[in-house]
Protein backbone atom coordinates (compact mmCIF):
# COMPACT_ATOMS: atom_id res chain seq x y z
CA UNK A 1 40.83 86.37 -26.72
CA UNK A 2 37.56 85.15 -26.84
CA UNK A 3 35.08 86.12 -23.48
CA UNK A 4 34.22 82.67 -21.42
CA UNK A 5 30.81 81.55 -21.59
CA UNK A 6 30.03 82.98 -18.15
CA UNK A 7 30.87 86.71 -19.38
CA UNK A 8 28.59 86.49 -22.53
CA UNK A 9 25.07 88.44 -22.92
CA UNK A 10 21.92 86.03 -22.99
CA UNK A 11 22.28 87.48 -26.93
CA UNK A 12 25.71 86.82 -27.41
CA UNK A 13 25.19 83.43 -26.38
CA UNK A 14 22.33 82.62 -28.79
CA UNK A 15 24.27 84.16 -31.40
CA UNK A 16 27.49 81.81 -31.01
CA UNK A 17 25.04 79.25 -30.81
CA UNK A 18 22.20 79.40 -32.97
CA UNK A 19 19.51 76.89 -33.87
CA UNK A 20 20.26 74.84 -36.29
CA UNK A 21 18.34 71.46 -37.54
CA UNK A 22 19.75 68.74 -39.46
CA UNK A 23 18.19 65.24 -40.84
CA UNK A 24 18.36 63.19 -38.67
CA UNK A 25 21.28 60.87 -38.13
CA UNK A 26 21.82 57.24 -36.31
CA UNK A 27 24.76 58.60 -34.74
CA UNK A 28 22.35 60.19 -32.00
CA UNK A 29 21.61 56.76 -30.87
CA UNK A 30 25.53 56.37 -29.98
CA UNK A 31 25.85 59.59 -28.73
CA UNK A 32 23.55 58.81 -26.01
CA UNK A 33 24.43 54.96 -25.56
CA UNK A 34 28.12 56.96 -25.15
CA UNK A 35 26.68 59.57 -22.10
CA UNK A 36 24.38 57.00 -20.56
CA UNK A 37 26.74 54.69 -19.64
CA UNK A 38 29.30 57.81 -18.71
CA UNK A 39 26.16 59.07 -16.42
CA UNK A 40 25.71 55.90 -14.59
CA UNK A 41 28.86 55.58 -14.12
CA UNK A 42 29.02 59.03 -12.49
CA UNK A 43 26.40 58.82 -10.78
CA UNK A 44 26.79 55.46 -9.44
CA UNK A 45 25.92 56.15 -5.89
CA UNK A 46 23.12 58.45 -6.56
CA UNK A 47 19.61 57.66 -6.19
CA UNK A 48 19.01 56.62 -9.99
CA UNK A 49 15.43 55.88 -11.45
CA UNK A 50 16.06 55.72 -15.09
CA UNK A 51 18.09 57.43 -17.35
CA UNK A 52 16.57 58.08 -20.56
CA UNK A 53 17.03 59.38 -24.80
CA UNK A 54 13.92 62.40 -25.00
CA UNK A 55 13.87 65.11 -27.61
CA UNK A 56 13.99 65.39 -31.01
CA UNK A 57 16.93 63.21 -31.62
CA UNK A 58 15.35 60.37 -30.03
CA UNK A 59 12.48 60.52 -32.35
CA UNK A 60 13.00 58.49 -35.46
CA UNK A 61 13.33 60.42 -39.06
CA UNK A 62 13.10 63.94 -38.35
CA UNK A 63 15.34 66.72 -38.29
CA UNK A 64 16.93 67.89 -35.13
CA UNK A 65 19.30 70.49 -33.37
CA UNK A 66 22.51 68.09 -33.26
CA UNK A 67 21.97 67.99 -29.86
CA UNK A 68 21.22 65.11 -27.31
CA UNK A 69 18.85 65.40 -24.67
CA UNK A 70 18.99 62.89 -21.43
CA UNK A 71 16.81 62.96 -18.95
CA UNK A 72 18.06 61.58 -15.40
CA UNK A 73 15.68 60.71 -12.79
CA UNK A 74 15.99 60.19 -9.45
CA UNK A 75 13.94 58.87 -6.56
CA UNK A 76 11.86 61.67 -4.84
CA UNK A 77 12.99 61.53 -1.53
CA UNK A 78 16.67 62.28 -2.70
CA UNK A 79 18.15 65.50 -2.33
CA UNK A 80 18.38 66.76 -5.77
CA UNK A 81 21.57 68.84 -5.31
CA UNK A 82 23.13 66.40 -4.34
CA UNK A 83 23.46 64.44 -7.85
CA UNK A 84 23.54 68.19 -9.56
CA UNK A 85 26.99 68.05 -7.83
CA UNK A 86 28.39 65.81 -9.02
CA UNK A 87 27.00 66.31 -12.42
CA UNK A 88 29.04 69.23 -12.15
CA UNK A 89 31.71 67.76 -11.29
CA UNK A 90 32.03 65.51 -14.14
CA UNK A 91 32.31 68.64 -16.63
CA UNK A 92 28.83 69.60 -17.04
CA UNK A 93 27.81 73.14 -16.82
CA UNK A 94 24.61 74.12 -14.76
CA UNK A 95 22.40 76.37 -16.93
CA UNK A 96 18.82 76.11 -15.11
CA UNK A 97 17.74 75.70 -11.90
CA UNK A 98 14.23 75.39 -10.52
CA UNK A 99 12.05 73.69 -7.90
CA UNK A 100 12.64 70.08 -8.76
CA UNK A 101 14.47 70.79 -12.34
CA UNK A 102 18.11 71.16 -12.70
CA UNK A 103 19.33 71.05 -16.44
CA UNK A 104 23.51 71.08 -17.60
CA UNK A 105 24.65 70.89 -20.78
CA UNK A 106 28.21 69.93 -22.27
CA UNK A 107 30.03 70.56 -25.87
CA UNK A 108 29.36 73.95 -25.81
CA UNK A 109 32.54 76.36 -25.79
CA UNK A 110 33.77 79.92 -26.05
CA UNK A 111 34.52 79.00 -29.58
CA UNK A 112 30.85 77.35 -30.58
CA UNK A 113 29.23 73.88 -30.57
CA UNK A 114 32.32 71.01 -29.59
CA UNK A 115 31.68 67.83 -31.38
CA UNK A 116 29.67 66.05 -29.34
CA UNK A 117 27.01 68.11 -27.46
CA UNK A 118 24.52 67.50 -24.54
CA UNK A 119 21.35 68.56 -22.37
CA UNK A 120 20.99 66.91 -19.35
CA UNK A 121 17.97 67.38 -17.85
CA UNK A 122 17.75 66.23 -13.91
CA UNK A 123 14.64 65.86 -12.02
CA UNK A 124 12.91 63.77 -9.79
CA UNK A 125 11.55 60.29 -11.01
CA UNK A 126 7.68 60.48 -12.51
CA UNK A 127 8.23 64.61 -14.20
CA UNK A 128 9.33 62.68 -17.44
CA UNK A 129 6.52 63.82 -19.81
CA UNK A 130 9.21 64.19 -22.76
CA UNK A 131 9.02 60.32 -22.48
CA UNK A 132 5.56 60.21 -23.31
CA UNK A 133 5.77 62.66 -26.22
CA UNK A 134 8.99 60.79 -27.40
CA UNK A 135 6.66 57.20 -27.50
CA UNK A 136 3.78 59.03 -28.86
CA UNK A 137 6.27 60.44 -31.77
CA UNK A 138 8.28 57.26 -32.38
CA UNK A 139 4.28 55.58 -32.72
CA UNK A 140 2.62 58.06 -35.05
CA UNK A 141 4.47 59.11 -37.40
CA UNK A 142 2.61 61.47 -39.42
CA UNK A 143 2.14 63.50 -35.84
CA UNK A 144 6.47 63.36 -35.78
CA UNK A 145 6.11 64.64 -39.17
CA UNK A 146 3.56 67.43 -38.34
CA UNK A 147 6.17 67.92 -35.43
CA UNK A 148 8.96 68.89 -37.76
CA UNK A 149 7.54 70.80 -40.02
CA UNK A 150 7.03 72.95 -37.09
CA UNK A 151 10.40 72.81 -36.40
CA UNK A 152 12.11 73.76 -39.55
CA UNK A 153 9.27 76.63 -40.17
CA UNK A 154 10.63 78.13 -36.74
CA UNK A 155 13.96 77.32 -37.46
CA UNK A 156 14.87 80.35 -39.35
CA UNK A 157 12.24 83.06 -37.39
CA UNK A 158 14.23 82.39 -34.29
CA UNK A 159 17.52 81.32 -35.21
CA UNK A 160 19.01 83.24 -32.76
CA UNK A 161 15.98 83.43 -29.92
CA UNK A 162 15.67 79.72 -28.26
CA UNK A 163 13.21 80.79 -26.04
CA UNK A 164 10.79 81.80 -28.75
CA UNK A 165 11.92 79.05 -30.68
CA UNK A 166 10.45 76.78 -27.87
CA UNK A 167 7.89 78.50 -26.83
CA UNK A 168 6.38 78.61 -30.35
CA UNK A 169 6.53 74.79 -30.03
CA UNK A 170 4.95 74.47 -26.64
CA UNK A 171 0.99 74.51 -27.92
CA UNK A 172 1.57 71.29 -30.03
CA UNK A 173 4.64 69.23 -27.47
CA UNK A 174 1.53 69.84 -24.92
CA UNK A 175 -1.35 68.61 -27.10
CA UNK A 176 0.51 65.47 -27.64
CA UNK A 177 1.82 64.64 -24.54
CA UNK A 178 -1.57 65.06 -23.17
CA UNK A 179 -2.66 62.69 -25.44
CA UNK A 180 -0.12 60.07 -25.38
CA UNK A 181 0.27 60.47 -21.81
CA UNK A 182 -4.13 58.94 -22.01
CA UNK A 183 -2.72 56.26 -24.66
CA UNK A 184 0.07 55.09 -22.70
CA UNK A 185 -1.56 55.85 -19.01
CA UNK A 186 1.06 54.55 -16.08
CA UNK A 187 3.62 53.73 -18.61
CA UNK A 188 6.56 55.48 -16.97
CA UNK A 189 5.07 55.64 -13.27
């Protein structure tokens, strides 16, 4: 019998699910239509900002983890935990916690990726610069090109290492959000 997820080594974990990026495919765009409505229905009497489609699968053309990334925001003088809760509730696992940054995912199982899967990444309305890089992205596309070939060079170094996976990304997600974050100044405030 398998171990559950909570049992599992920081290693085994990456190795039952490793990175792996795939062209990019429309059905993202339903994914997310799918666990936005879900979310606000959820979270109906939380303190809701905006709910919103970041990472790589939100940016048009490139290849991606097969994963979908939301972002929930919620008004800052709400009591985070509070929504986490019933996140968790509604059959998302908590994998991070920090001040101000909760994230969940769902679709992942003792026996690999599920079907559909999800990040959810909760925080506190205004810490949304994924929505600037996303924009930026969408807007320039040799930059989202630049952006993948980043991607798939890393992809195979650190298959099974995300955190070196990201972090080898960090340098450039930073440049650009700094600079669409001057482009598009007050956009999401």
């Amino acid at each position: 019998m398998a171990k559950e997820l909570s049992e599992m080594s920081l290693e085994e974990l990456w190795k039952l699910f490793p990175i792996s990026l795939i062209a990019h495919n429309d059905k993202w765009n339903t994914y997310y239509d799918e666990i936005e409505v879900f979310l606000a229905s959820i979270l109906s009497a939380c303190p809701l900002e905006r709910v919103s489609h970041i990472g790589s699968t939100a940016i048009s053309g490139i290849w991606a983890k097969d994963i979908v990334d939301v972002l929930v925001e919620v008004s800052g003088d709400s009591k985070i935990e509070n929504t986490a809760s019933v996140i968790e509730k509604n059959g998302f696992i908590r994998m991070s916690t920090e001040a101000g940054r909760i994230s969940f995912n769902r679709g992942y199982t003792k026996d690999g990726f599920a079907d559909r899967v999800y990040h959810v990444h909760l925080r506190y309305a205004g810490d949304n610069d994924e929505l600037y890089f996303r924009d930026y992205l969408n807007e320039h596309f040799h930059t989202a090109r630049e952006y993948e070939a980043i991607k798939l060079r890393l992809w195979k170094e650190f298959e099974h290492n995300r955190d070196a996976y990201t972090n080898a990304k960090t340098e450039f997600i930073r440049k650009w959000t700094a600079e669409a974050k001057r482009v598009y100044a007050g956009r999401y405030s």
